[in-house]
N, C-alpha and C. Protein backbone atom coordinates (compact mmCIF):
# COMPACT_ATOMS: atom_id res chain seq x y z
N UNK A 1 133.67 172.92 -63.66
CA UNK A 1 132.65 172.41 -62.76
C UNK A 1 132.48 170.91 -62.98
N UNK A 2 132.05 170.16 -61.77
CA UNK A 2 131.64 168.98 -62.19
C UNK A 2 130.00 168.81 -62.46
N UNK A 3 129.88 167.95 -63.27
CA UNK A 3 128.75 167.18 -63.88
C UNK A 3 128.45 166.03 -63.40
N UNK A 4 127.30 166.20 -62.42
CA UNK A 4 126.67 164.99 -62.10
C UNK A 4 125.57 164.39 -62.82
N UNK A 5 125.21 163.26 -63.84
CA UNK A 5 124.27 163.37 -64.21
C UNK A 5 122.73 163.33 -63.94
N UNK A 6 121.53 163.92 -64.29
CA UNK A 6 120.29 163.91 -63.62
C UNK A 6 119.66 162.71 -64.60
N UNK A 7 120.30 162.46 -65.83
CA UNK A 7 119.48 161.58 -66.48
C UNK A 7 120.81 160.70 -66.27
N UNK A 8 120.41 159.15 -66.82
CA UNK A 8 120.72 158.32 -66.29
C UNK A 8 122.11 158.15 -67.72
N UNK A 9 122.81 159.05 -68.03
CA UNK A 9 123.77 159.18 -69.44
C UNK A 9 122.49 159.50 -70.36
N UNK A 10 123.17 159.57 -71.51
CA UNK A 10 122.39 159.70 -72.43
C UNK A 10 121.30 159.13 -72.76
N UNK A 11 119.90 159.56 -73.06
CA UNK A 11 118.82 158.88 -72.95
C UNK A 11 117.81 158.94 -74.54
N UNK A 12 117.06 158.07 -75.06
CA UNK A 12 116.61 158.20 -76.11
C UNK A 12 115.20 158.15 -75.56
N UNK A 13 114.44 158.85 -76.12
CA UNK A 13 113.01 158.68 -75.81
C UNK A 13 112.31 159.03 -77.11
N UNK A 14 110.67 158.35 -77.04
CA UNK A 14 109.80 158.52 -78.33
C UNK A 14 108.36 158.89 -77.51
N UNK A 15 108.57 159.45 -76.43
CA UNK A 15 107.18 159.22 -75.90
C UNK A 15 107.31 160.46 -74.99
N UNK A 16 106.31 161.32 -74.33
CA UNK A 16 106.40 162.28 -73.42
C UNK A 16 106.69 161.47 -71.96
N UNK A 17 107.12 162.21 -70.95
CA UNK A 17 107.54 161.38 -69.72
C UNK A 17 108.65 161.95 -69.32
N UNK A 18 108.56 161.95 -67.34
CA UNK A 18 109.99 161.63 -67.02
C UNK A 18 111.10 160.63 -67.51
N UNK A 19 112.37 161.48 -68.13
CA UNK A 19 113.67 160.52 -68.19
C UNK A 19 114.20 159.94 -67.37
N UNK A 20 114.85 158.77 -67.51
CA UNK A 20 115.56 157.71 -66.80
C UNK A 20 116.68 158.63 -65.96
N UNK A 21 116.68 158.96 -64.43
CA UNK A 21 115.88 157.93 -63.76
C UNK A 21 114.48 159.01 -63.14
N UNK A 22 113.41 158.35 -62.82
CA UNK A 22 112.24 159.01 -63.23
C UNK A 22 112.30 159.56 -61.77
N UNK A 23 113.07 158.96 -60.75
CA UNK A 23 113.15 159.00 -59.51
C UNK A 23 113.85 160.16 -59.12
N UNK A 24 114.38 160.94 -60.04
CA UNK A 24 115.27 162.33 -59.77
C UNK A 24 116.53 161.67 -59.32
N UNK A 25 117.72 163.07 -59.06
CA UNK A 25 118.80 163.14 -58.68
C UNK A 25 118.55 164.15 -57.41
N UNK A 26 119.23 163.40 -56.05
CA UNK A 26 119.16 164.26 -55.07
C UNK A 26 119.49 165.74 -55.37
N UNK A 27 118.87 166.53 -54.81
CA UNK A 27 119.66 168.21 -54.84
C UNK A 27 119.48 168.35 -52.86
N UNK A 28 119.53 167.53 -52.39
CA UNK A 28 118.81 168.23 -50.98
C UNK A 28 120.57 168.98 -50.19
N UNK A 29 121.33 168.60 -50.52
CA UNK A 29 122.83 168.73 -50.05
C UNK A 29 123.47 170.35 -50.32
N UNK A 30 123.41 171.05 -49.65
CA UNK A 30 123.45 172.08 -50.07
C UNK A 30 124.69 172.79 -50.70
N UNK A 31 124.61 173.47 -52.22
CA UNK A 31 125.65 173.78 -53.12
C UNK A 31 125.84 175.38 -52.77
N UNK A 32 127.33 175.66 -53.14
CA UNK A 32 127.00 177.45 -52.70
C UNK A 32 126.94 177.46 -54.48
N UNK A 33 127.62 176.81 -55.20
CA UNK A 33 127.60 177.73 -56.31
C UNK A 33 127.31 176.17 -57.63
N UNK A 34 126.14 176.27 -58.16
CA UNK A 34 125.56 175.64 -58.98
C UNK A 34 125.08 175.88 -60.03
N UNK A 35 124.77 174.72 -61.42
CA UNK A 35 123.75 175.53 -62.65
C UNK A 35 123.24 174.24 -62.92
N UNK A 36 122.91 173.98 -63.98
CA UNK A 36 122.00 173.09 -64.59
C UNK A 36 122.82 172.59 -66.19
N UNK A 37 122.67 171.60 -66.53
CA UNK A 37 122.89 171.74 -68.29
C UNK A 37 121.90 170.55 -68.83
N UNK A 38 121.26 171.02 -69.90
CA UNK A 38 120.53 170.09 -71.15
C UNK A 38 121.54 170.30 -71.86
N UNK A 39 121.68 168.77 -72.81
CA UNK A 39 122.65 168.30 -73.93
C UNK A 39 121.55 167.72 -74.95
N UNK A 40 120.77 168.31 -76.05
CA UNK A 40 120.25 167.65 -77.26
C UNK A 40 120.97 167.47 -77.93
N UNK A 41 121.11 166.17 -77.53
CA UNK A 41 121.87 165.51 -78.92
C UNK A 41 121.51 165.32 -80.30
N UNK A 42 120.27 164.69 -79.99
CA UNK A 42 119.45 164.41 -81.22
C UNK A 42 118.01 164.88 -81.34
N UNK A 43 117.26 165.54 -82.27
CA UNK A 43 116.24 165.02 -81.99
C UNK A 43 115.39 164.99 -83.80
N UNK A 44 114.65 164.18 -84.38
CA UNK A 44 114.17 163.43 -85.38
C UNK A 44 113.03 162.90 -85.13
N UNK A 45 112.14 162.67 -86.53
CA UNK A 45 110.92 162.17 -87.09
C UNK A 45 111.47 162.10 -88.23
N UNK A 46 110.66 160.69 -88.53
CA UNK A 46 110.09 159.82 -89.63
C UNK A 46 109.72 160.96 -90.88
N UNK A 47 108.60 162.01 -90.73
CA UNK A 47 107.98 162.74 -91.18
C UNK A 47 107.58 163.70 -90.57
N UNK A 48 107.29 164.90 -91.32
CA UNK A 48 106.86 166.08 -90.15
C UNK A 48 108.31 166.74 -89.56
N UNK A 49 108.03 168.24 -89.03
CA UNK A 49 108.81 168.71 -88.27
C UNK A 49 108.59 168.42 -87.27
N UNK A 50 110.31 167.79 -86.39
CA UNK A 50 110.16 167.04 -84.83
C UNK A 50 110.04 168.41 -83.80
N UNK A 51 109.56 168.14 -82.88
CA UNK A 51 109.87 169.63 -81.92
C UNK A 51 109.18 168.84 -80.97
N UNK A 52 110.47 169.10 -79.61
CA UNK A 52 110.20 169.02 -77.91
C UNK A 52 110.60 169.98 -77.41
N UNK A 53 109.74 169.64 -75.94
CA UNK A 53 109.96 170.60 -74.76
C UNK A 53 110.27 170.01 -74.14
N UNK A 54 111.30 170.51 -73.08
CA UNK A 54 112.08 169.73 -72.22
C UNK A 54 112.15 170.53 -70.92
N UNK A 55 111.37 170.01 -69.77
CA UNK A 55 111.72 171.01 -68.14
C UNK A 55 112.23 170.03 -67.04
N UNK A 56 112.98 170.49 -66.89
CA UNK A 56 114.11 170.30 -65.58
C UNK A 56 113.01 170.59 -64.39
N UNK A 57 112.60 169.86 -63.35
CA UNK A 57 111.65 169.98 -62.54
C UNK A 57 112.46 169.21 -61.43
N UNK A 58 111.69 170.19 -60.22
CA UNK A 58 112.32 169.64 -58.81
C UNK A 58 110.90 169.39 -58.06
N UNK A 59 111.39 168.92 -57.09
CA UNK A 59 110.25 168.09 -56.01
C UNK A 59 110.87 168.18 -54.46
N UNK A 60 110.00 168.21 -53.61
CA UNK A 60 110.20 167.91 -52.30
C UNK A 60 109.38 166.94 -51.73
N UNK A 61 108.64 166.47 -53.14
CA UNK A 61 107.28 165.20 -52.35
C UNK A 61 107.20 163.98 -53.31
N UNK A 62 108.59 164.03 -54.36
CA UNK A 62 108.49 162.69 -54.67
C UNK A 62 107.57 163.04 -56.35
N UNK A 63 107.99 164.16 -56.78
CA UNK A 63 107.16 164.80 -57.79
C UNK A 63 105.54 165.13 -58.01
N UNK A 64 104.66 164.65 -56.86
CA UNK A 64 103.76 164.91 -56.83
C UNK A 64 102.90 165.91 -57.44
N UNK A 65 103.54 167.44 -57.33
CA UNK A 65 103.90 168.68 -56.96
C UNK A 65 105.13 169.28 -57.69
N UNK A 66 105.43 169.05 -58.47
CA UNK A 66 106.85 169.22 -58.99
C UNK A 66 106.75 170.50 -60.13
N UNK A 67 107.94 171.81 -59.48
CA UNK A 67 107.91 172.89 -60.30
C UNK A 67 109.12 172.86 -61.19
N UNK A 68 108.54 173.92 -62.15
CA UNK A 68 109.72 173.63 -62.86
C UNK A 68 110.61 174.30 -63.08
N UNK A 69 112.12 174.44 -63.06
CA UNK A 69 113.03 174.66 -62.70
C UNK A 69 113.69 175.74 -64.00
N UNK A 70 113.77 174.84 -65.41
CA UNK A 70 114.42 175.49 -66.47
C UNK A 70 113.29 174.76 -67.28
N UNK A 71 113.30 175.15 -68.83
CA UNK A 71 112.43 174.87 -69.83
C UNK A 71 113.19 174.79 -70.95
N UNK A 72 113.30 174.37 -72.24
CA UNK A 72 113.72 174.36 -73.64
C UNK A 72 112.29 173.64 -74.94
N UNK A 73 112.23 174.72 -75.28
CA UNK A 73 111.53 174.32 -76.64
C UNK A 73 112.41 174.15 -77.67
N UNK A 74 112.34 172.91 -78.42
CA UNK A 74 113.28 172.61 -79.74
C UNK A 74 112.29 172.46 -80.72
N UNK A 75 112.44 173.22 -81.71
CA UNK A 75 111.78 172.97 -83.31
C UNK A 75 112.71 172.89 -84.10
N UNK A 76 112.30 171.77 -84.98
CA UNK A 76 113.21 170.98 -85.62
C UNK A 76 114.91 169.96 -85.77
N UNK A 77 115.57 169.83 -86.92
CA UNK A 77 115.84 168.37 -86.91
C UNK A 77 117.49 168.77 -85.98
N UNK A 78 117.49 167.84 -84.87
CA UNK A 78 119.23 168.14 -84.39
C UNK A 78 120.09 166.91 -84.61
N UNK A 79 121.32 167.38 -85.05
CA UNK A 79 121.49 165.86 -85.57
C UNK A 79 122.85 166.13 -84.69
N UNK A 80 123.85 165.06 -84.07
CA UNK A 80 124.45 164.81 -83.33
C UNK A 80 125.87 165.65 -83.38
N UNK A 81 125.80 165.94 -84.74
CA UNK A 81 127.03 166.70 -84.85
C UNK A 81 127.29 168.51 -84.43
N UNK A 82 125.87 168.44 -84.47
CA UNK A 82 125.15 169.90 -84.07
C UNK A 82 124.63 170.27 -83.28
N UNK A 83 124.96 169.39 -81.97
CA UNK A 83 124.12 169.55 -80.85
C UNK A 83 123.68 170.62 -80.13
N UNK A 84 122.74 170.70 -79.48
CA UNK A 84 122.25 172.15 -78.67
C UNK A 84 122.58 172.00 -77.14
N UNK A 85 123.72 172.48 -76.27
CA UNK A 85 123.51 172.33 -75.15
C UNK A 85 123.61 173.70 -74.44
N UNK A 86 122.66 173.39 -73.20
CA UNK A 86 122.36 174.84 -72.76
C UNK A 86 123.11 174.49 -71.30
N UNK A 87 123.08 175.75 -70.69
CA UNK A 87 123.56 175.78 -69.09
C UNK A 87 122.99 176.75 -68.22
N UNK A 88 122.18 176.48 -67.28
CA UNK A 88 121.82 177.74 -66.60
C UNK A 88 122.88 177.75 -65.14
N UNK A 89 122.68 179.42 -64.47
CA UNK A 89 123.32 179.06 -63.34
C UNK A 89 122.06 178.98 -62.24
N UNK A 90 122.71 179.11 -60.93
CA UNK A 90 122.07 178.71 -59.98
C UNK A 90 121.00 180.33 -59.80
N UNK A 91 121.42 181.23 -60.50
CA UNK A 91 121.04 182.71 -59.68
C UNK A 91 119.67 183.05 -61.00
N UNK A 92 119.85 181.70 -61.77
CA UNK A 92 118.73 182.15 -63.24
C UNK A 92 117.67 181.08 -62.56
N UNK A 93 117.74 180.25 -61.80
CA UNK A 93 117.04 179.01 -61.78
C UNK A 93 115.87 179.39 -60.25
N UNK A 94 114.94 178.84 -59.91
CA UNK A 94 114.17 178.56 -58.94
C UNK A 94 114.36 177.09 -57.90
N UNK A 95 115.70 176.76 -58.57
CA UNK A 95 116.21 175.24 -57.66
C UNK A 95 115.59 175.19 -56.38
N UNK A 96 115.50 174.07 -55.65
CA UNK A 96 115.00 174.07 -54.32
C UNK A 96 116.65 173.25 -53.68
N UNK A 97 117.95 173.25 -54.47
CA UNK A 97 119.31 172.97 -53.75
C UNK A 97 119.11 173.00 -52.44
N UNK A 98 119.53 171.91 -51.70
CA UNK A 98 119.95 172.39 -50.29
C UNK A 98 118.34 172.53 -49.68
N UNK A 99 117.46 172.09 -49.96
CA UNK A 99 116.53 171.77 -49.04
C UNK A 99 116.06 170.20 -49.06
N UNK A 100 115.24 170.09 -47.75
CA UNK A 100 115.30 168.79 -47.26
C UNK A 100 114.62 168.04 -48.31
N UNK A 101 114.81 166.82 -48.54
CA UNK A 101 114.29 165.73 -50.11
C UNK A 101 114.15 166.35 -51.09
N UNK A 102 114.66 167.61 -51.13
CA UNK A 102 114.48 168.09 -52.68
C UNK A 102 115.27 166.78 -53.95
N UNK A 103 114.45 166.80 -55.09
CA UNK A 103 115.24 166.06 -56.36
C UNK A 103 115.15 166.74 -57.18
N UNK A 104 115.55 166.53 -58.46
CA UNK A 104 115.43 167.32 -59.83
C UNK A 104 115.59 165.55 -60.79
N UNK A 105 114.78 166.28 -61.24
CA UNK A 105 114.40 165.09 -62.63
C UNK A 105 114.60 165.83 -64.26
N UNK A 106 114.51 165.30 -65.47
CA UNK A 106 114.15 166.10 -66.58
C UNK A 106 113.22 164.83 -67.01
N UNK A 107 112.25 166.07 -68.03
CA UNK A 107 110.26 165.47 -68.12
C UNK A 107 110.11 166.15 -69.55
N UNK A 108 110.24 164.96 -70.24
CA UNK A 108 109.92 165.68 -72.05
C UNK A 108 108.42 165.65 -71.74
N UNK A 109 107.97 167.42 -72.22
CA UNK A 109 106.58 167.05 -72.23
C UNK A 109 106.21 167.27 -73.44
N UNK A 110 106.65 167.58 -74.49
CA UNK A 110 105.88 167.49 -75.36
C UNK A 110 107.06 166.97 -76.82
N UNK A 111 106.32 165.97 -77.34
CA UNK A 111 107.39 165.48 -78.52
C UNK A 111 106.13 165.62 -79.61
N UNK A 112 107.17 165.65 -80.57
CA UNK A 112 105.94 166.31 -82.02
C UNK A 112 106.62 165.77 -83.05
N UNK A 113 106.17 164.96 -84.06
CA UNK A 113 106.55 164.21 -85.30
C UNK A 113 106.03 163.24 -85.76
N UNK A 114 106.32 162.32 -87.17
CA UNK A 114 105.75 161.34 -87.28
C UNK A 114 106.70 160.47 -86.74
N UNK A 115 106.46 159.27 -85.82
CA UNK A 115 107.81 158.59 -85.08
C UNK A 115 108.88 159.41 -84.71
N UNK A 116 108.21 160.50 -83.38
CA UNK A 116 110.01 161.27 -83.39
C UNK A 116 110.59 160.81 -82.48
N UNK A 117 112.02 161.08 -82.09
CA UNK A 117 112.76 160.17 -81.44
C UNK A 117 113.90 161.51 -80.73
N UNK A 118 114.20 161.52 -79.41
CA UNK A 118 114.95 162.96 -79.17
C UNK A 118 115.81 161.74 -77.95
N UNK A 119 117.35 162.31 -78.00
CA UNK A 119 118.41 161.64 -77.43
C UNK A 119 118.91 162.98 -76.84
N UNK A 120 118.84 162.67 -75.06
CA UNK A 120 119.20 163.88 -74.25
C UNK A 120 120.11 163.66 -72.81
N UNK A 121 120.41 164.54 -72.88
CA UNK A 121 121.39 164.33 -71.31
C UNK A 121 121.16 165.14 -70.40
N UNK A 122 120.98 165.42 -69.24
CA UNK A 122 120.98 166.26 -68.33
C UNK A 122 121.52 166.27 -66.86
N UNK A 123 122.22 167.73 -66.47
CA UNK A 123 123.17 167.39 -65.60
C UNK A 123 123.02 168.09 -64.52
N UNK A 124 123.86 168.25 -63.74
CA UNK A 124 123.94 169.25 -61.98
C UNK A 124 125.23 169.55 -62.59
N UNK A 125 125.48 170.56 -61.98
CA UNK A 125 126.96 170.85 -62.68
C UNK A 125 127.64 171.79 -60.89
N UNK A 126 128.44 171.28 -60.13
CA UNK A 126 128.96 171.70 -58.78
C UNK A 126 130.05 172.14 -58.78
C-alpha cells in the first residue's frame, strides 16, 4: 500500500495538540480500500513514567467538530529502536473517506512526564 503522510514526516512534540500539519490531510477523494498507521517512534521524560494518547480524528468543518477515528494509549519509555507501529483498516475505522471536505489530522491529547517528549508519524495508507 501506499503511505501518504497525515503528519507532516516525523514529528516531535512536548505539549498536547494537533500535529503538524494541524490543518489535516484531505480524505474527501474517495478510497475503495484503505487503513490508517501510527509510527511511535519515541516517546520519553526527564523523570516520571512518560505516557500519551494519540487519536487520529477527522472533520468535515475544519475540526470544529472533529470525531475520532482510531486511539492509542502509550505507557512508558519507547526508544527508537523499538518502535510501536500500529495499522488499522478501513472496515475497523469510522473514517468519513470519500466525503465532501472530510480531513484527518493526528491530536496528542494527553502527554504525561517530567519534560516528556514523544516523536510520531502518521499515515493514509491507499
Amino acid at each position: 500500500m501506499i503511505q501518504t503522510n497525515i503528519t507532516t514526516g516525523a514529528q516531535t512534540v512536548t505539549a498536547v495538540g494537533a500535529v503538524t500539519p494541524t490543518t489535516g490531510l484531505d480524505i474527501s477523494p474517495a478510497l475503495l480500500d484503505y487503513g490508517f498507521l501510527i509510527d511511535i517512534i519515541e516517546l520519553k521524560a526527564a523523570a516520571l513514567i512518560p505516557a500519551a494518547r494519540i487519536v487520529l480524528e477527522d472533520s468535515v468543518d475544519a475540526f470544529a467538530a472533529a470525531i475520532p477515528v482510531v486511539e492509542i494509549t502509550i505507557g512508558g519509555t519507547v526508544v527508537p529502536a523499538a518502535r510501536i507501529t500500529l495499522q488499522w483498516r478501513a472496515y475497523q475505522t469510522p473514517a468519513r473517506v470519500g466525503i465532501a471536505s472530510a480531513k484527518i489530522r493526528a491530536n496528542v491529547v494527553k502527554l504525561e512526564g517530567t519534560t516528556p517528549s514523544l516523536t510520531l508519524r502518521a499515515a493514509l495508507l491507499s
